[in-house]
N, C-alpha and C. Protein backbone atom coordinates (compact mmCIF):
# COMPACT_ATOMS: atom_id res chain seq x y z
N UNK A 1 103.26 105.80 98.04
CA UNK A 1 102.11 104.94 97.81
C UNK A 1 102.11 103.78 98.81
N UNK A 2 101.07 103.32 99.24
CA UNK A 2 101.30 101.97 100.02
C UNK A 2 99.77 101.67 99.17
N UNK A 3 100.22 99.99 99.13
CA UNK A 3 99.24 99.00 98.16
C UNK A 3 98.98 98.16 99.13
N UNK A 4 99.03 97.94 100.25
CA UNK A 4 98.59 97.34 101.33
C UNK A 4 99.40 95.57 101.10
N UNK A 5 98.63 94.85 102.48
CA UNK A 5 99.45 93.77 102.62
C UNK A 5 99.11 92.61 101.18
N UNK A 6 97.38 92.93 101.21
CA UNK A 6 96.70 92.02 100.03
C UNK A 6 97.30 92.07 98.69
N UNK A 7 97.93 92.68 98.16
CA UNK A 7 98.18 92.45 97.18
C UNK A 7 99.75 92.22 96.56
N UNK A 8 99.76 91.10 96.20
CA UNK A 8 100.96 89.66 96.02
C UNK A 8 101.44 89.82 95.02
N UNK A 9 102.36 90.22 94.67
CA UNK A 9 103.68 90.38 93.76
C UNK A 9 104.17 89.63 93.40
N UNK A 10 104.58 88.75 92.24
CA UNK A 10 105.76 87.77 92.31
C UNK A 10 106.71 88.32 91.25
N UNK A 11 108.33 88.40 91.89
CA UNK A 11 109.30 88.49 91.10
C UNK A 11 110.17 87.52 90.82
N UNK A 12 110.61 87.38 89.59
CA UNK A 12 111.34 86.48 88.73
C UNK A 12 112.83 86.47 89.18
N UNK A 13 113.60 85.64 89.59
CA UNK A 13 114.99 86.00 89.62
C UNK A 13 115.56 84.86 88.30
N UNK A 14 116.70 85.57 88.40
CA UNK A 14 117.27 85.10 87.03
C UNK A 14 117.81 83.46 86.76
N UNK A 15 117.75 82.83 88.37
CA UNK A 15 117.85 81.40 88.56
C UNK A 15 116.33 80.48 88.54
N UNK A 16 115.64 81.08 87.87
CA UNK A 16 114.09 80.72 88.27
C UNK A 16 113.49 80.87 89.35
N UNK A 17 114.11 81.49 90.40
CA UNK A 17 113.75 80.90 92.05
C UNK A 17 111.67 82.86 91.48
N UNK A 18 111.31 82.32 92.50
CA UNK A 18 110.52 83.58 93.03
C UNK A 18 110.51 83.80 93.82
N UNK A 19 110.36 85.53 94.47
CA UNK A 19 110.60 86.50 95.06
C UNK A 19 108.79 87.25 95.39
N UNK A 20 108.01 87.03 96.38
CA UNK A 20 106.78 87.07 96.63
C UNK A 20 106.87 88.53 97.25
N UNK A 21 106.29 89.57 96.83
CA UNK A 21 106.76 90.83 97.38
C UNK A 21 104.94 91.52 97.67
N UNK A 22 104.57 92.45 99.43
CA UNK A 22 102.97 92.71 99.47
C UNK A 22 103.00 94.45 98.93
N UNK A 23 104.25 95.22 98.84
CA UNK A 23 103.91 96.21 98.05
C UNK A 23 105.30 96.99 97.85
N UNK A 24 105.63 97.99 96.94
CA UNK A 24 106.98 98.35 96.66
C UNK A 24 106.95 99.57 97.07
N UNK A 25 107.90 100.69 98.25
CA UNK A 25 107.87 101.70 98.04
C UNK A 25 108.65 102.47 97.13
N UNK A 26 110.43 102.01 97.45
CA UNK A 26 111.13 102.98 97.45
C UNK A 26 112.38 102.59 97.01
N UNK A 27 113.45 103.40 96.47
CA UNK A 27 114.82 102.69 96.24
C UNK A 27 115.00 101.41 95.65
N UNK A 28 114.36 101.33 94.22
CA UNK A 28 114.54 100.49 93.44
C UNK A 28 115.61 100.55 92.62
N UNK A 29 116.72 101.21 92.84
CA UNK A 29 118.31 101.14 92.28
C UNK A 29 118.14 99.79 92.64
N UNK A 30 119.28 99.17 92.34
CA UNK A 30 119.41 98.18 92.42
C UNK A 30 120.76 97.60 93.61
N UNK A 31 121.44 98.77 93.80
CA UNK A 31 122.53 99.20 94.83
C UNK A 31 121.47 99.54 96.09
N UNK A 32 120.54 99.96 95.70
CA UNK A 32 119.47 100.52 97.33
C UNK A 32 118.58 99.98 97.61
N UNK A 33 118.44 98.78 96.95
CA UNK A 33 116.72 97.99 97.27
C UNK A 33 116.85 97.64 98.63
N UNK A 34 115.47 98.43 99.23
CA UNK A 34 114.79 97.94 100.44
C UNK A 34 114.68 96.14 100.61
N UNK A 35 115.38 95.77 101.15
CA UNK A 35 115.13 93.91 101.17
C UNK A 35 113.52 93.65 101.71
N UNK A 36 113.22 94.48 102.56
CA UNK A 36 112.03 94.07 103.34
C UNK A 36 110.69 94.18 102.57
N UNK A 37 111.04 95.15 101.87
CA UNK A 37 109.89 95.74 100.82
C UNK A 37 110.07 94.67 99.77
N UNK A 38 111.03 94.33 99.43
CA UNK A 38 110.80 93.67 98.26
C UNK A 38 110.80 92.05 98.37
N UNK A 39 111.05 91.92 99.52
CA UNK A 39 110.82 90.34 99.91
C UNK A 39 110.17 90.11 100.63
N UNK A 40 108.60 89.08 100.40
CA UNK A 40 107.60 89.14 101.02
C UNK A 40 107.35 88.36 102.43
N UNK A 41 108.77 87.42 102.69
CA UNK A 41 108.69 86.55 103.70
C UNK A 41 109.98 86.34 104.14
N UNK A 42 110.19 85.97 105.37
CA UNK A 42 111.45 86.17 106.07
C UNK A 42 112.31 84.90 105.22
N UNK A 43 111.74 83.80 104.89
CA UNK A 43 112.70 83.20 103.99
C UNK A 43 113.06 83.69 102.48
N UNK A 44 112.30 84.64 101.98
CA UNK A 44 112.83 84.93 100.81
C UNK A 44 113.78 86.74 101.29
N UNK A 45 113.27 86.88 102.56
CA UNK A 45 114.13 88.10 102.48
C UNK A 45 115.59 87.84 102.85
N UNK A 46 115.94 86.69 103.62
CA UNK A 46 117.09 86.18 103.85
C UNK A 46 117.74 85.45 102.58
N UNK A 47 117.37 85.06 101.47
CA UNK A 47 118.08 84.26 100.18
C UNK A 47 117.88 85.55 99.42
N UNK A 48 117.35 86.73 99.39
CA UNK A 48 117.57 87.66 98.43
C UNK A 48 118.81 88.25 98.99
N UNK A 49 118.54 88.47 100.83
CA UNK A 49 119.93 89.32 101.17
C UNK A 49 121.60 88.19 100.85
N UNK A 50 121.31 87.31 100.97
CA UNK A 50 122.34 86.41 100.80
C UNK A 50 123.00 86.34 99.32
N UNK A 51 121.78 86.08 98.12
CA UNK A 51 122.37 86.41 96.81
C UNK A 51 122.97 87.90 96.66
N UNK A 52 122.33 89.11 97.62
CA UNK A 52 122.72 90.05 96.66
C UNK A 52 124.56 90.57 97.43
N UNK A 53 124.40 89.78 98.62
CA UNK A 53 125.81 89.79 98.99
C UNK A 53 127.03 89.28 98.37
N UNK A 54 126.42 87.78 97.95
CA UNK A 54 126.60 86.99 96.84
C UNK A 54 127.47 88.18 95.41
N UNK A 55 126.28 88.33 94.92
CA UNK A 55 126.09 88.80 93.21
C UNK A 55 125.15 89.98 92.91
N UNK A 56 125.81 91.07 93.41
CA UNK A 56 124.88 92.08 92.84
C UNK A 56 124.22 92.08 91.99
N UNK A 57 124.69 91.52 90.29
CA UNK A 57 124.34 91.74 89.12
C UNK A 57 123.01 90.85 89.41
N UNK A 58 122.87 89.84 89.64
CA UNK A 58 121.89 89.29 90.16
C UNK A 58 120.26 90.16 90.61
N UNK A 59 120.74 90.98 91.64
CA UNK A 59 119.94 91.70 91.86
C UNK A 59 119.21 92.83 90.99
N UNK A 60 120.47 93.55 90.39
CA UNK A 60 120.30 93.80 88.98
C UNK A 60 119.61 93.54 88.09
N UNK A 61 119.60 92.33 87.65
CA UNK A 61 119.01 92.05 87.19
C UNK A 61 117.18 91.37 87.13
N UNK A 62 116.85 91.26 88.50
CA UNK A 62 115.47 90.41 88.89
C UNK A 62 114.83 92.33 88.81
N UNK A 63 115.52 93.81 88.93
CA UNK A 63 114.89 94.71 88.76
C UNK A 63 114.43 95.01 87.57
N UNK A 64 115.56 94.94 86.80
CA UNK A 64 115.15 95.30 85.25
C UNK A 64 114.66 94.07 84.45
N UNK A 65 114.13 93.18 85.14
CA UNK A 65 113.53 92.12 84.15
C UNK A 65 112.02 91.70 85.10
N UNK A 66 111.98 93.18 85.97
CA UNK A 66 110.39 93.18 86.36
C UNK A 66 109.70 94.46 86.16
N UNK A 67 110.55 95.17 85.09
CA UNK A 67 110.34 96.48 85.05
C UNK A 67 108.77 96.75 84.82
N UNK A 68 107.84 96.12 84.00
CA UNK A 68 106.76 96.19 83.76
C UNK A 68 105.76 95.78 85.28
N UNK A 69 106.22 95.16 86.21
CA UNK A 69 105.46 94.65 87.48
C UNK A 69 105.49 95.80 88.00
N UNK A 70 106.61 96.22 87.94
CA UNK A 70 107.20 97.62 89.00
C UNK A 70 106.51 98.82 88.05
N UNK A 71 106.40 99.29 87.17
CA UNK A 71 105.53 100.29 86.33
C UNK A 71 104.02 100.09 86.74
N UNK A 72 103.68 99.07 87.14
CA UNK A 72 102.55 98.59 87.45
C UNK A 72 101.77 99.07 88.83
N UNK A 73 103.07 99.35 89.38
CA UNK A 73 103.23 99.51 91.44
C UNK A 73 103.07 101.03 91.27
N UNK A 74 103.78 101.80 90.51
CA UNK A 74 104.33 102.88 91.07
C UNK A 74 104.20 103.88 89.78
N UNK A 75 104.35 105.16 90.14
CA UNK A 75 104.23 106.09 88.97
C UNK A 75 105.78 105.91 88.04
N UNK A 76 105.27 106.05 86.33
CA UNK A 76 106.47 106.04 85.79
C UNK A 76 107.39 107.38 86.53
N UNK A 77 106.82 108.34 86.90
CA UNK A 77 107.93 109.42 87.33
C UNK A 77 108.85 108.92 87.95
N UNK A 78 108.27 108.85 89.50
CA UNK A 78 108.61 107.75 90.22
C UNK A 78 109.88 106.90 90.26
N UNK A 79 108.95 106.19 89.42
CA UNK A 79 110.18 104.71 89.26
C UNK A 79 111.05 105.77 87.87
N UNK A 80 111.28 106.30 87.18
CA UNK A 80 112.62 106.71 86.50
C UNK A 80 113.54 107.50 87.43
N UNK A 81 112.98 108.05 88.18
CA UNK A 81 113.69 108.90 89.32
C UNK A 81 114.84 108.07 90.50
N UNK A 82 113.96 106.77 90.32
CA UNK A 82 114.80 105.74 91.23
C UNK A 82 115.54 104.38 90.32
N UNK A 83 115.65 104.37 88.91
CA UNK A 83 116.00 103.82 87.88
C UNK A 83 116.98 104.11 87.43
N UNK A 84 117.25 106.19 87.00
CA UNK A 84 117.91 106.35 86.24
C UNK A 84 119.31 106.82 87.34
C-alpha cells in the first residue's frame, strides 16, 4: 500500500514524546521497524533510532499501543502477519 506523503500520522511513545509518521509499509515487528517509514522527519527519525538502540521495549511498545492507528494504515491480514 502507499498512502502518500499527505497523510500525517502521529505516534505516541511511551515518554509522551510524538513520532509524526506520512505512511506505513512494512515490518512492523518491533525488532524490524523500518525507521524511515515510521519516522516522519529526520529529527524524529534520529531520537527513534537512538531510543530504540537505547531500549527496545520502548519501541515495543509505541507499536502495540498504536495498534488501532496501524489497523487503520494497513490490512488486518497484513499487519497480523507482521505482528504475530
Amino acid at each position: 500500500h502507499d498512502f502518500g506523503s499527505e497523510r500525517r500520522v502521529i505516534f505516541k511513545t511511551k515518554k509522551g514524546g510524538e513520532y509524526r509518521d506520512s505512511y506505513i509499509r512494512s515490518h512492523l515487528h518491533y525488532e524490524d521497524i523500518d525507521m524511515e517509514n515510521i519516522a516522519g522527519t529526520r529529527r524524529a527519525y534520529d531520537e527513534l533510532k537512538k531510543k530504540r538502540e537505547q531500549n527496545r521495549e520502548n519501541v515495543k511498545w509505541m507499536v502495540q499501543n498504536n495498534r488501532k492507528k496501524i489497523l487503520n494504515l494497513i490490512s488486518r491480514r497484513n499487519y497480523m502477519e507482521y505482528i504475530s
